[in-house]
Protein backbone atom coordinates (compact mmCIF):
# COMPACT_ATOMS: atom_id res chain seq x y z
CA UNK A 1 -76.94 104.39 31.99
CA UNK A 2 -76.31 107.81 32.18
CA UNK A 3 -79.06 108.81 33.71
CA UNK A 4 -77.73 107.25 36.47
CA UNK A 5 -74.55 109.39 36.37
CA UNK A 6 -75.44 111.51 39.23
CA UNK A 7 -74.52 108.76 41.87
CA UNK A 8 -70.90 108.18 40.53
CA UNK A 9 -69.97 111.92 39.64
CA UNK A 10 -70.70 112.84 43.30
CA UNK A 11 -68.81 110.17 44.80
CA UNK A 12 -66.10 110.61 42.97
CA UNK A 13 -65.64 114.35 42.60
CA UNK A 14 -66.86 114.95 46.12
CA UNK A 15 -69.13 117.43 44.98
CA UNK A 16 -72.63 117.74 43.31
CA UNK A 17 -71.48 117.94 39.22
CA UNK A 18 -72.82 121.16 36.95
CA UNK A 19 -74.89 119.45 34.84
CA UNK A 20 -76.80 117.49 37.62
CA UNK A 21 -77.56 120.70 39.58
CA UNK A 22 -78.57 121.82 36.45
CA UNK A 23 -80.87 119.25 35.80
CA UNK A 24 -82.03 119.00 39.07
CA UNK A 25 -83.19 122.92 38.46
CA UNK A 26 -84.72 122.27 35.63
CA UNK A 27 -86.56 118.93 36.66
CA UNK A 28 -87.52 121.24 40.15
CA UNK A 29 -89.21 123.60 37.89
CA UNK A 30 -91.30 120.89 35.91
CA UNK A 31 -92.19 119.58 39.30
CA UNK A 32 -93.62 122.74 40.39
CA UNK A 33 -95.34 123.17 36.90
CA UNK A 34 -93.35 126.46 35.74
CA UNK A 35 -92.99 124.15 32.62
CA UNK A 36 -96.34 122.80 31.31
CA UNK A 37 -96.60 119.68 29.56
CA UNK A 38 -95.89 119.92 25.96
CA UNK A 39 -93.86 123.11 26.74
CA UNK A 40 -91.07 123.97 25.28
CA UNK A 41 -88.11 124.75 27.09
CA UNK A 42 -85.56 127.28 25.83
CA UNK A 43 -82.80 124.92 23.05
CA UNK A 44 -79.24 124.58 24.41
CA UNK A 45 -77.90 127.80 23.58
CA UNK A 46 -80.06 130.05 25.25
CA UNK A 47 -79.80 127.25 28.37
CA UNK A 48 -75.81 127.75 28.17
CA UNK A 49 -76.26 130.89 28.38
CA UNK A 50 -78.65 131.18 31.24
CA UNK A 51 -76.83 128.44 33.73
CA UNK A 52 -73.68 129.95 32.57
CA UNK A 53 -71.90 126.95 31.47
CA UNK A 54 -71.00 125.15 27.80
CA UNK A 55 -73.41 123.68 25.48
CA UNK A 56 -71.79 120.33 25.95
CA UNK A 57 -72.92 120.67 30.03
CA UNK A 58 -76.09 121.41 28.77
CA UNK A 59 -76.44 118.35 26.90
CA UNK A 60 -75.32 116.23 29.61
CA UNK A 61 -78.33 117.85 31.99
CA UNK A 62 -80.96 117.18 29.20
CA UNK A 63 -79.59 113.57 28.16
CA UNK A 64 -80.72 112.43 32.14
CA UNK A 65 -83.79 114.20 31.50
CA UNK A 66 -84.47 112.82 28.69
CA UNK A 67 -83.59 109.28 29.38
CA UNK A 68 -86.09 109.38 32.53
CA UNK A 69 -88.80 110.73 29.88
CA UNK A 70 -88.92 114.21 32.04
CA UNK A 71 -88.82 115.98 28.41
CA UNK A 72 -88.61 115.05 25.02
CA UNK A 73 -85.74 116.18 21.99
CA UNK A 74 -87.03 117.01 19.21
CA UNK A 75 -84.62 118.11 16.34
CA UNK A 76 -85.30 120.90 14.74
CA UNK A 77 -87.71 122.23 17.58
CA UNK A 78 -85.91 122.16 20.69
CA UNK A 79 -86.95 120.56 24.55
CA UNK A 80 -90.38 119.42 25.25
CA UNK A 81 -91.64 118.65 28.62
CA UNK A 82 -93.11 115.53 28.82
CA UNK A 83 -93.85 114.42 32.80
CA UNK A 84 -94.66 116.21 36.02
CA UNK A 85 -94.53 112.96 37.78
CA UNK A 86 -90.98 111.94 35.94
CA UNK A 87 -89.65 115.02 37.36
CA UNK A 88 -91.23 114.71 40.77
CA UNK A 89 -89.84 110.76 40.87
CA UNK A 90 -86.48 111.96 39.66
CA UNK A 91 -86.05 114.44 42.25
CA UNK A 92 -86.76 112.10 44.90
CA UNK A 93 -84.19 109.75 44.22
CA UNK A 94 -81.95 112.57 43.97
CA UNK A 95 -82.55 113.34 47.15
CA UNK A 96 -82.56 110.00 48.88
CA UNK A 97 -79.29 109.91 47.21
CA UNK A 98 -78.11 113.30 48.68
CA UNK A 99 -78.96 111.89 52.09
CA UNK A 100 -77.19 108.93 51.67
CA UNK A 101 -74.40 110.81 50.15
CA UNK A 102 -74.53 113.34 54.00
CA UNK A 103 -74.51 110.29 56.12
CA UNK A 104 -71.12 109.06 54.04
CA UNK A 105 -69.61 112.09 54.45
CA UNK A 106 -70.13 112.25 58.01
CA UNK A 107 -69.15 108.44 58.26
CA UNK A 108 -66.10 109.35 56.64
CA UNK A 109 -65.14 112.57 58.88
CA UNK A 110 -66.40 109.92 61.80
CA UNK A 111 -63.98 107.20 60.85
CA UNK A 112 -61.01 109.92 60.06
CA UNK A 113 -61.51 111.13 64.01
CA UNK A 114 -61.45 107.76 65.17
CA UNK A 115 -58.11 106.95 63.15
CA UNK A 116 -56.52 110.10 64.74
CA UNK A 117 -57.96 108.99 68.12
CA UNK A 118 -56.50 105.49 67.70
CA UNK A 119 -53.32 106.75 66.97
CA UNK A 120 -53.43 109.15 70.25
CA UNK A 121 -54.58 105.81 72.38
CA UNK A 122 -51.55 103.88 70.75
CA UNK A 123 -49.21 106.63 71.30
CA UNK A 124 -50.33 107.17 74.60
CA UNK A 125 -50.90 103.21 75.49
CA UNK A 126 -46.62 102.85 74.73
CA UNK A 127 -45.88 105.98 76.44
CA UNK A 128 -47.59 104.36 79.54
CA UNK A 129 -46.21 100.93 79.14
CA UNK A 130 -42.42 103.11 78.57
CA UNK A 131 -42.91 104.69 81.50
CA UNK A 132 -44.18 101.84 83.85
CA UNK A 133 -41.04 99.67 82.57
CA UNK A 134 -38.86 102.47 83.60
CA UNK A 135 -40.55 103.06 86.82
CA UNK A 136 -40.43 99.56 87.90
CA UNK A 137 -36.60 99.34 86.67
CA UNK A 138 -35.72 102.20 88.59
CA UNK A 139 -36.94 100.78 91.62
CA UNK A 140 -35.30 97.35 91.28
CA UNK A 141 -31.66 96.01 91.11
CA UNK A 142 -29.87 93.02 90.48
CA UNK A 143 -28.50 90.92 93.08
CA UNK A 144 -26.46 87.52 93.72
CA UNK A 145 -27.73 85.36 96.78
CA UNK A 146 -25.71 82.15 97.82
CA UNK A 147 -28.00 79.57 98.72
CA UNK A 148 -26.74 78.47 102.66
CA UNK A 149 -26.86 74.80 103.95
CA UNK A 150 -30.11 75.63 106.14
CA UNK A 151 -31.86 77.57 103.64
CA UNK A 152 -35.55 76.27 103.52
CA UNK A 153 -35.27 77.04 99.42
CA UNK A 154 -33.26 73.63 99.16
CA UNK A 155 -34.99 70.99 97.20
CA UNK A 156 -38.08 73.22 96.06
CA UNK A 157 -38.52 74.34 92.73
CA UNK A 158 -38.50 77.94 91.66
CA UNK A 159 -42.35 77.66 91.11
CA UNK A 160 -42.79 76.81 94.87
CA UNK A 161 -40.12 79.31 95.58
CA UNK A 162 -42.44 81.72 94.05
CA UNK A 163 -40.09 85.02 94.69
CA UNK A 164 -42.33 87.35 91.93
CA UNK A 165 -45.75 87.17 94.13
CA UNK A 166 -43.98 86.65 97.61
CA UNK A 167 -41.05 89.60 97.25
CA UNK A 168 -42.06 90.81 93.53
CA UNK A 169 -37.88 89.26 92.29
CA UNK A 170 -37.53 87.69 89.21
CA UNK A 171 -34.94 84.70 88.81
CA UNK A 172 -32.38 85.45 86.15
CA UNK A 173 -29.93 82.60 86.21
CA UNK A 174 -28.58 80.62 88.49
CA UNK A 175 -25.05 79.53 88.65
CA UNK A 176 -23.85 75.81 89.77
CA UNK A 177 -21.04 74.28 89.54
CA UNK A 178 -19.77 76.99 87.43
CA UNK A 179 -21.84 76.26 85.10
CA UNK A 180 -24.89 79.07 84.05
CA UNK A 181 -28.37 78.29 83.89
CA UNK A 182 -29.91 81.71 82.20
CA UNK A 183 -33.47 82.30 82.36
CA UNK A 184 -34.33 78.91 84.79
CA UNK A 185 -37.33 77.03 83.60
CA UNK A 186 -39.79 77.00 86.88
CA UNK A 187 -39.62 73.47 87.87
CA UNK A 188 -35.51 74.00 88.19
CA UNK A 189 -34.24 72.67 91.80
CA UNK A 190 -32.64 74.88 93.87
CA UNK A 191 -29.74 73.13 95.62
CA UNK A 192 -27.17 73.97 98.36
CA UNK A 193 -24.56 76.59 97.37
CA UNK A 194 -26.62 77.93 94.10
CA UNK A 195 -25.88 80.96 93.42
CA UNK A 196 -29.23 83.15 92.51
CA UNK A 197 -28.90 86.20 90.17
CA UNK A 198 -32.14 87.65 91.24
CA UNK A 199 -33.99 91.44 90.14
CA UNK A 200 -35.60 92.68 92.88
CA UNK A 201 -36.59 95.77 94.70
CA UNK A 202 -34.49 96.89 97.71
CA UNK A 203 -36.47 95.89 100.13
CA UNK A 204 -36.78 92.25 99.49
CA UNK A 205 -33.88 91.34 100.46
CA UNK A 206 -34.26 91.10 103.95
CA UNK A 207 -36.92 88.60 102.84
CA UNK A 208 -33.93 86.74 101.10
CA UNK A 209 -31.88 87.04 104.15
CA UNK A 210 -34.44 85.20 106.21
CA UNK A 211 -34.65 82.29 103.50
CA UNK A 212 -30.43 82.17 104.91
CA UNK A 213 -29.72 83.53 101.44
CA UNK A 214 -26.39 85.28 101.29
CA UNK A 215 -25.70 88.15 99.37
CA UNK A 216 -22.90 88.71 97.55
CA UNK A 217 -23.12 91.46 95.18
CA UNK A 218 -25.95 94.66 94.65
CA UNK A 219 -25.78 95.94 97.72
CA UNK A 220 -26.60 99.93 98.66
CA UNK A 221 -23.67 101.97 99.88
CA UNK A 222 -25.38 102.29 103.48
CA UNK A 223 -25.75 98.12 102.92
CA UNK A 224 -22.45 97.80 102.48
CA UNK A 225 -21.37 100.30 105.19
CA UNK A 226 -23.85 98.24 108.11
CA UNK A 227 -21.53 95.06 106.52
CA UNK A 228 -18.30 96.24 107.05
């Protein structure tokens, strides 16, 4: 129906169409009664002419009008007005619909912030985690520990071990019999003479040292100068 028009000509152009404003004027001035029922309004030319625009724009402004029985066309004489109340019903649909067609905008403009903000958190949020990982890196090296004949460790698992919550290591491998366990499950038993590639920050070790772990590689230069 093209009386309905209105509704998908401003959504889709983004902006009130010529002929709707138009009839929107027109219907405005019925409303007000500057047209009289039974008037006639000026014919299409003289209506181009006035609003400026083509005769075809015209006739898309009177066909809404027309089909909502605001005025009547009447070959041969021209635009009759037909219906204060048509016009006064008309208009406020229109503007129900221009309300509804603010709050989308604003939705929109809304929803476009909060896509830019998102992005921003994101960015931000892996900056962060980037950071952290380095921070925590740079503060933590790798080390091997031998696993002595008195160590308490012997015969527990890496779970009762628990080196991440008691000296904040993680267990990378562990090496037996020269053969490599990587990445140790943590019900792995730790036995005599296991060697423990461990990441851990430098002051854990001493905590190692008093589980009689020895340490044989990843030590500081003023480590390795209080060995020698």
């Amino acid at each position: 129906m093209e009386g309905m028009n209105y509704v998908s000509e401003t959504s889709r152009r983004g902006k009130t169409a010529k002929y709707i404003t138009i009839a929107v004027d027109i219907a405005t001035g019925i409303a007000r009664g500057q047209y009289k029922i039974g008037q006639k309004i000026l014919g299409r030319s003289s209506l181009a002419g006035r609003y400026n625009v083509s005769p075809e724009t015209i006739r898309r402004a009177l066909a809404i009008l027309a089909e909502r029985k605001i005025v009547k066309l009447q070959p041969g004489v021209g635009v009759i007005v037909c219906s204060q109340v048509a016009a006064e019903n008309y208009l406020a649909e229109y503007g129900q619909h221009q309300i509804l067609e603010d709050i989308q905008k604003k939705l929109l403009v809304y929803l476009d912030e909060r896509r830019k903000l998102d992005q921003k958190i994101s960015q931000l949020t892996d900056e962060l985690l980037d950071y952290t990982f380095k921070m925590a890196t740079r503060f933590q090296r790798i080390h091997e520990f031998r696993v002595e004949g008195k160590s308490p460790l012997i015969g527990k698992s890496l779970k009762e071990a628990d080196f991440r919550s008691r000296a904040g290591g993680t267990i990378l491998s562990i090496l037996r019999d020269g053969s490599e366990i990587v990445s140790p499950n943590a019900d792995s038993i730790i036995q005599k003479d296991d060697v423990l590639t461990i990441i851990a920050p430098e002051e854990a070790i001493e905590y190692f040292r008093e589980l009689d772990l020895t340490i044989l590689a990843g030590l500081t230069r003023k480590q390795t100068e209080i060995h020698e």
